[in-house]
N, C-alpha and C. Protein backbone atom coordinates (compact mmCIF):
# COMPACT_ATOMS: atom_id res chain seq x y z
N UNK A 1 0.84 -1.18 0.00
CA UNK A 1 0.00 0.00 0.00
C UNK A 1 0.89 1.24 0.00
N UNK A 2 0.48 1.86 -0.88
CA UNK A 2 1.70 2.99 -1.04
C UNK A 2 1.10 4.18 0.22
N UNK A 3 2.30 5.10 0.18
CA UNK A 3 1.66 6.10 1.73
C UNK A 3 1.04 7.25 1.36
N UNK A 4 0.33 7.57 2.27
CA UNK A 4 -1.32 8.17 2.27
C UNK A 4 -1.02 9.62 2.21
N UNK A 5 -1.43 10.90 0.70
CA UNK A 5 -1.25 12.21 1.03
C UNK A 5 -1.45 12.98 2.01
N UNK A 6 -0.96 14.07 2.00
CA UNK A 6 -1.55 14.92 3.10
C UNK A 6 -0.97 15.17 4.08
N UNK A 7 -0.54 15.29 5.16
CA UNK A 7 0.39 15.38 6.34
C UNK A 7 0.35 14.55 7.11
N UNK A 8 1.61 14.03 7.22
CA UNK A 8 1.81 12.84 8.27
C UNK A 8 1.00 13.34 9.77
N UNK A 9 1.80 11.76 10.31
CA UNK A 9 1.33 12.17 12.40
C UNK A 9 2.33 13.57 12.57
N UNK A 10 3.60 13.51 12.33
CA UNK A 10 4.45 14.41 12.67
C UNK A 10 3.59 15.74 12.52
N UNK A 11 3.48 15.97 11.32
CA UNK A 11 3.31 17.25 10.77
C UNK A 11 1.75 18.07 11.50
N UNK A 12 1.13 16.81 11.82
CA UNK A 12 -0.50 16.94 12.46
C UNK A 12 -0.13 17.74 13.96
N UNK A 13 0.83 16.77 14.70
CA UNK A 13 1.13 16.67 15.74
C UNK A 13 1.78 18.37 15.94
N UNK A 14 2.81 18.72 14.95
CA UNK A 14 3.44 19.64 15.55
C UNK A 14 2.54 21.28 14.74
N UNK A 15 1.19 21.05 14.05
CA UNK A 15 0.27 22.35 13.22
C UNK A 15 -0.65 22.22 14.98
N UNK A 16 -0.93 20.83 15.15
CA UNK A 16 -2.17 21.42 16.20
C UNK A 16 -1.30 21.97 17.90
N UNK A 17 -0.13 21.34 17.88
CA UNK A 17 0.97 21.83 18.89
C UNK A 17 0.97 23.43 18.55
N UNK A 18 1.02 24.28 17.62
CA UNK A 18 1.56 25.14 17.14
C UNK A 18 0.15 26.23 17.34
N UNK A 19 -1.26 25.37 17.13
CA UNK A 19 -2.34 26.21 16.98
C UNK A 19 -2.67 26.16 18.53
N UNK A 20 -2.74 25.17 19.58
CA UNK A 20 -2.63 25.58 20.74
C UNK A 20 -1.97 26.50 21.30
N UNK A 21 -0.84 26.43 21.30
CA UNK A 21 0.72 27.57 21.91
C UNK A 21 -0.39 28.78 21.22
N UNK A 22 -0.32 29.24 20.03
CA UNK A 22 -1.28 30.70 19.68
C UNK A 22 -2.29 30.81 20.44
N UNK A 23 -2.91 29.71 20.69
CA UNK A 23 -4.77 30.08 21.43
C UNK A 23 -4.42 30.06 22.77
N UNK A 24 -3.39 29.44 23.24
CA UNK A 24 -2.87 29.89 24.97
C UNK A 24 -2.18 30.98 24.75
N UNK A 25 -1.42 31.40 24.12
CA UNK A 25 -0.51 33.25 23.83
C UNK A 25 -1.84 33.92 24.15
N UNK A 26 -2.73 34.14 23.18
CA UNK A 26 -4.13 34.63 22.74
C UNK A 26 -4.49 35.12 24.29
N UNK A 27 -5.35 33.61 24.86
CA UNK A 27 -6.39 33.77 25.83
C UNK A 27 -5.18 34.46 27.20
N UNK A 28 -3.87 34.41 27.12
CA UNK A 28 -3.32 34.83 28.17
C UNK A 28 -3.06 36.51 27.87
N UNK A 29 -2.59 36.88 26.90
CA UNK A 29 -2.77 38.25 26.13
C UNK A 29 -4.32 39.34 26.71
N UNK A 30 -5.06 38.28 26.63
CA UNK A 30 -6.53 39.37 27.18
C UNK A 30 -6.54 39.10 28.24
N UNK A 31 -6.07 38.16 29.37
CA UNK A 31 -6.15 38.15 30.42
C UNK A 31 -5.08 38.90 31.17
N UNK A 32 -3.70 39.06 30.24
CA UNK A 32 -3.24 40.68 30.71
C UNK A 32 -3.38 41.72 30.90
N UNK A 33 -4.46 41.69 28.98
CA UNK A 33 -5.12 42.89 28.94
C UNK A 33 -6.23 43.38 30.07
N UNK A 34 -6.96 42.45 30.44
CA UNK A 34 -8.40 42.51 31.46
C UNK A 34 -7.25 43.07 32.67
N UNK A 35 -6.42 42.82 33.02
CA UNK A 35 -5.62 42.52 34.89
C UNK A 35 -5.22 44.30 34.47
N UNK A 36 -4.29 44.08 33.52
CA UNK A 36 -4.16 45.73 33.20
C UNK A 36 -5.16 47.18 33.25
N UNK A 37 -6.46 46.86 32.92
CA UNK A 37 -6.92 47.62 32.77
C UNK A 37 -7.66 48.07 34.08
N UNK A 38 -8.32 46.54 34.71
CA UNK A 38 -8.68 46.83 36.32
C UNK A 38 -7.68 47.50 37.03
N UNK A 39 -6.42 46.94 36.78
CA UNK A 39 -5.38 47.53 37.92
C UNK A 39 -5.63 49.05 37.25
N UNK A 40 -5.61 49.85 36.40
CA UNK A 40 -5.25 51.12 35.53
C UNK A 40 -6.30 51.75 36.49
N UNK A 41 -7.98 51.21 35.98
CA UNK A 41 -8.89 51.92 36.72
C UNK A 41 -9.08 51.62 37.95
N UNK A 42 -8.39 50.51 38.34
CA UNK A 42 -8.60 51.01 39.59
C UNK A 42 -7.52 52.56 40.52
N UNK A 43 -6.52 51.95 39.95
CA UNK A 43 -5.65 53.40 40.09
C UNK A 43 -5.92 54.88 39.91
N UNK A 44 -6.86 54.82 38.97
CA UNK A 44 -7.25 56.34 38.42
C UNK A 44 -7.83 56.52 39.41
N UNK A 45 -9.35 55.84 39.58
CA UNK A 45 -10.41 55.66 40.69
C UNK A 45 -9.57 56.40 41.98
N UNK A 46 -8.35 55.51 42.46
CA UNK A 46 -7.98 56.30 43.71
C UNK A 46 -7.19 56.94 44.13
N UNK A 47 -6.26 57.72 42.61
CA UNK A 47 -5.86 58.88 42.58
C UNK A 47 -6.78 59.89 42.88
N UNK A 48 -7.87 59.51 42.09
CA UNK A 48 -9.12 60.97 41.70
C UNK A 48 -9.79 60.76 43.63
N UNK A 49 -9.57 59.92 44.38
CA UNK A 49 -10.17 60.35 45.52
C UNK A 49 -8.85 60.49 46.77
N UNK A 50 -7.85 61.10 46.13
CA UNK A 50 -6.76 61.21 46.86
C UNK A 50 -6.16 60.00 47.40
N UNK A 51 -6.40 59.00 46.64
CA UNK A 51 -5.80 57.71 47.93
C UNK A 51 -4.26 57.42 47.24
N UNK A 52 -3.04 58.05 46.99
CA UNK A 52 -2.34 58.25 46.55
C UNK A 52 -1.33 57.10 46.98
N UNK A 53 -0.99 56.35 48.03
CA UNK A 53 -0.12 55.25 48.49
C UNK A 53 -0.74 54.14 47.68
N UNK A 54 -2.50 54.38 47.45
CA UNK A 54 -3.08 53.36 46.70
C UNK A 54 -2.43 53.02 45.26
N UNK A 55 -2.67 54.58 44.29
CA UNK A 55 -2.24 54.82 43.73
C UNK A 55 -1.40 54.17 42.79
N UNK A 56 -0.13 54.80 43.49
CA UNK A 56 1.66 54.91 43.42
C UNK A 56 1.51 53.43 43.15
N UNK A 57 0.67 52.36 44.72
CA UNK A 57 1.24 50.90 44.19
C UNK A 57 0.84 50.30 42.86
N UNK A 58 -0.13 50.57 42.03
CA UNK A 58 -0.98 50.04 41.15
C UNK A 58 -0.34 50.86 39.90
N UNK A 59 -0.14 51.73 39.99
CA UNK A 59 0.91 52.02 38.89
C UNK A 59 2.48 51.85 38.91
N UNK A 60 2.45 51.86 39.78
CA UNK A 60 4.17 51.03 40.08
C UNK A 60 3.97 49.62 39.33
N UNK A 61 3.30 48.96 39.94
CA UNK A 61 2.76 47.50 39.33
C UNK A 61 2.33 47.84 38.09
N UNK A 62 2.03 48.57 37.20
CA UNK A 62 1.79 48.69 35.52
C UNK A 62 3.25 48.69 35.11
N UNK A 63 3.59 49.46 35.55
CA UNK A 63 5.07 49.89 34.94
C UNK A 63 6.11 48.78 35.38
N UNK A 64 6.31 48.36 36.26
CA UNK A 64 7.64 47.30 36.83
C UNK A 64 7.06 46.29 36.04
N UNK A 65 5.65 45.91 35.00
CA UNK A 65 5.83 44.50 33.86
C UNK A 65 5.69 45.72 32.44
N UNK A 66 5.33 46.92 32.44
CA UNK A 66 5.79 47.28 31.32
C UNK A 66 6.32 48.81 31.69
N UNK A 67 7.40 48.89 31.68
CA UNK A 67 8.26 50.18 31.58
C UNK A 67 8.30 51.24 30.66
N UNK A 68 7.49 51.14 29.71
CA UNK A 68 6.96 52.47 28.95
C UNK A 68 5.85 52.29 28.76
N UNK A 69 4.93 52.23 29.97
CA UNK A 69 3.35 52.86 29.52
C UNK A 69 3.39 54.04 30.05
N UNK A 70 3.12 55.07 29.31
CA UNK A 70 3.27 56.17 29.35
C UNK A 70 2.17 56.91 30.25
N UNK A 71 0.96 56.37 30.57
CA UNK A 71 0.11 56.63 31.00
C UNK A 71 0.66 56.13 32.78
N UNK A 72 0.56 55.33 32.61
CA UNK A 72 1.23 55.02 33.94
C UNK A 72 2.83 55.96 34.73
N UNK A 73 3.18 56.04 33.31
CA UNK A 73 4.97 57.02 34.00
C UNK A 73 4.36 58.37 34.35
N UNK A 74 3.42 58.85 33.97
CA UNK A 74 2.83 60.40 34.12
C UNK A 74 2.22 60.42 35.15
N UNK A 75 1.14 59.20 35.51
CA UNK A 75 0.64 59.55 36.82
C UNK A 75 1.62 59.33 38.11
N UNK A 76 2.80 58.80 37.55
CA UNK A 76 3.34 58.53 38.66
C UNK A 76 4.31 59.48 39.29
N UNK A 77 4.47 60.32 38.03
CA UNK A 77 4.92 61.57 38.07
C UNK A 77 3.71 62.86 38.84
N UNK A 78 2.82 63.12 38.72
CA UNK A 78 1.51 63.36 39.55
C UNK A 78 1.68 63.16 40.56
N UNK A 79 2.05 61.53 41.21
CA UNK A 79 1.97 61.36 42.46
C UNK A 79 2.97 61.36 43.06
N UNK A 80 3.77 61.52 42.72
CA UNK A 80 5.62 61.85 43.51
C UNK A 80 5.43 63.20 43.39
N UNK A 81 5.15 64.52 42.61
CA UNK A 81 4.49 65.85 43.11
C UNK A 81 3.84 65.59 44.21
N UNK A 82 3.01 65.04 43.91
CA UNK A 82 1.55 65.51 45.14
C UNK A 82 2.49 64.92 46.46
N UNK A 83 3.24 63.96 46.64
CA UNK A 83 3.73 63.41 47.73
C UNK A 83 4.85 64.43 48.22
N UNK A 84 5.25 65.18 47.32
CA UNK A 84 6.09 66.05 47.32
C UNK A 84 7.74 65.71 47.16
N UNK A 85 7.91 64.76 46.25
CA UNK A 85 8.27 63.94 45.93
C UNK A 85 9.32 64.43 44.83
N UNK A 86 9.90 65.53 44.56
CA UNK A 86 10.18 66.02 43.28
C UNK A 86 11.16 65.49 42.29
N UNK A 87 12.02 64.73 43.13
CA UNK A 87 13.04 64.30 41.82
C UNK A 87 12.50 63.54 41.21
N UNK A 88 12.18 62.51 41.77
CA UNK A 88 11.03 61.41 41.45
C UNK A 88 10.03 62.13 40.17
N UNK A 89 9.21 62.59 40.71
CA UNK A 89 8.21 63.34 39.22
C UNK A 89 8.99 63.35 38.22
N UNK A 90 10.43 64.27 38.48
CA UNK A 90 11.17 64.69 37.06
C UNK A 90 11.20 63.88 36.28
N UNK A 91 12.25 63.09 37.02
CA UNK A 91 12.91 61.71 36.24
C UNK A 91 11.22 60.85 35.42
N UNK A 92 10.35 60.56 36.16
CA UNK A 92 9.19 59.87 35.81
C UNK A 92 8.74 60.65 34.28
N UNK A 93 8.68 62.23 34.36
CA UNK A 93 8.32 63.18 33.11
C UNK A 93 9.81 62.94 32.17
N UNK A 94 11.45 62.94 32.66
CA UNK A 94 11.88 62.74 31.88
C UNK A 94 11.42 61.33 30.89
N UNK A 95 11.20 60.54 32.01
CA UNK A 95 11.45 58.90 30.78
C UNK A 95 10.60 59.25 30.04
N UNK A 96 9.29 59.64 29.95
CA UNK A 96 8.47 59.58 28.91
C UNK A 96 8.76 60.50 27.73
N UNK A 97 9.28 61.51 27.72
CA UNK A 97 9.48 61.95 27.11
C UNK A 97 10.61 61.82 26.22
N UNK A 98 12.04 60.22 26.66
CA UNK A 98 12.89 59.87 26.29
C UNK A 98 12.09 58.67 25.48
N UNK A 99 10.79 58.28 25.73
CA UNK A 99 9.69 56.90 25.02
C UNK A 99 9.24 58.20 23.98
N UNK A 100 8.38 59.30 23.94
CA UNK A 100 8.23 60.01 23.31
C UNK A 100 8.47 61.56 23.41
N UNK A 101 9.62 62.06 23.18
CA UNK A 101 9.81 63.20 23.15
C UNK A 101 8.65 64.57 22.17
N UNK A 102 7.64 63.82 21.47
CA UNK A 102 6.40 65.03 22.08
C UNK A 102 5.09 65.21 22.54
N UNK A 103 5.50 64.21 23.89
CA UNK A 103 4.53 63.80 24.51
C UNK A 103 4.18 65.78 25.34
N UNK A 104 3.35 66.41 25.52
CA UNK A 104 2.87 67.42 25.53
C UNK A 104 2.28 67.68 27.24
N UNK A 105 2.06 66.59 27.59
CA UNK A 105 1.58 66.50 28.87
C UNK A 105 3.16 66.42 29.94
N UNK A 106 3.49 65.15 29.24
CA UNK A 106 4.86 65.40 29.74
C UNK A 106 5.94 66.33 29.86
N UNK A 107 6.18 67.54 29.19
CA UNK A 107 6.76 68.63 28.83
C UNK A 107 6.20 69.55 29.52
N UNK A 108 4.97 69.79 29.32
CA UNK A 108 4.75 70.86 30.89
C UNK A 108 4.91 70.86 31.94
N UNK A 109 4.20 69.68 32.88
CA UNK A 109 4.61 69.07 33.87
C UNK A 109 6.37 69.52 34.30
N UNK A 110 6.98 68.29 33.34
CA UNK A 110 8.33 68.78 33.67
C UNK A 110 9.03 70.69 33.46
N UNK A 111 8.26 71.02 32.81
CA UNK A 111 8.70 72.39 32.79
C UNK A 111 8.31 73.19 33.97
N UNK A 112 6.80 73.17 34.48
CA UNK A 112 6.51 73.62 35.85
C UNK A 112 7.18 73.29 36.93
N UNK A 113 7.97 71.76 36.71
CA UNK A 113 8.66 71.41 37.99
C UNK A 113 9.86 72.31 37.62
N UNK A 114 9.98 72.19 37.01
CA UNK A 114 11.47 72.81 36.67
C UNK A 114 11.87 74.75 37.18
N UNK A 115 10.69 75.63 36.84
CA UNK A 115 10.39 76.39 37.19
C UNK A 115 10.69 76.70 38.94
N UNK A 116 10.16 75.90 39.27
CA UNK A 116 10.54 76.27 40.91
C UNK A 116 11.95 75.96 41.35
């Protein structure tokens, strides 16, 4: 019997190996995305009611698994001001603006600190 077209066991074995690994990347990808975004709002949430130690930790935790979200380096810059905190802010307004130098939010900020 001569052998049968189409893709062997091997080849079966290592397309549906290959389409799992993507659909676990995938479903773990939105479940970063989902953890990210609770942690984000929840952070905003308790910046905007002064709870600032709250804060600081929940965006600390955005940033220490991704180091240029920019949204996160600004508020954290916000909250090292408000803590009174100043080098801290700078440096926080510099990086972003070393991720995007014309980030606009970032540039004032650091210019008002700078001012005093």
């Amino acid at each position: 019997m001569g052998k049968k077209q189409g893709l062997g066991l091997k080849e079966l074995i290592r397309l549906n190996s290959t389409t799992i690994v993507e659909e676990t990347e995938s479903k773990i990808k939105l479940e970063n995305d989902f953890l990210y975004s609770e942690v984000y709002l929840n952070s905003i949430d308790a910046l905007k009611k002064g709870n600032l130690m709250e804060a600081l930790e929940g965006f600390s935790a955005i940033v220490f698994f991704d180091n240029e979200n920019l949204k996160a380096l600004i508020n954290l810059g916000v909250i090292y001001y408000e803590l009174g905190i100043i080098d801290y802010a700078k440096n926080k307004f510099k990086k972003v603006l070393e991720l995007d130098p014309n980030n606009k939010i970032a540039k004032q900020n650091l210019d008002l600190l700078e001012e005093d």
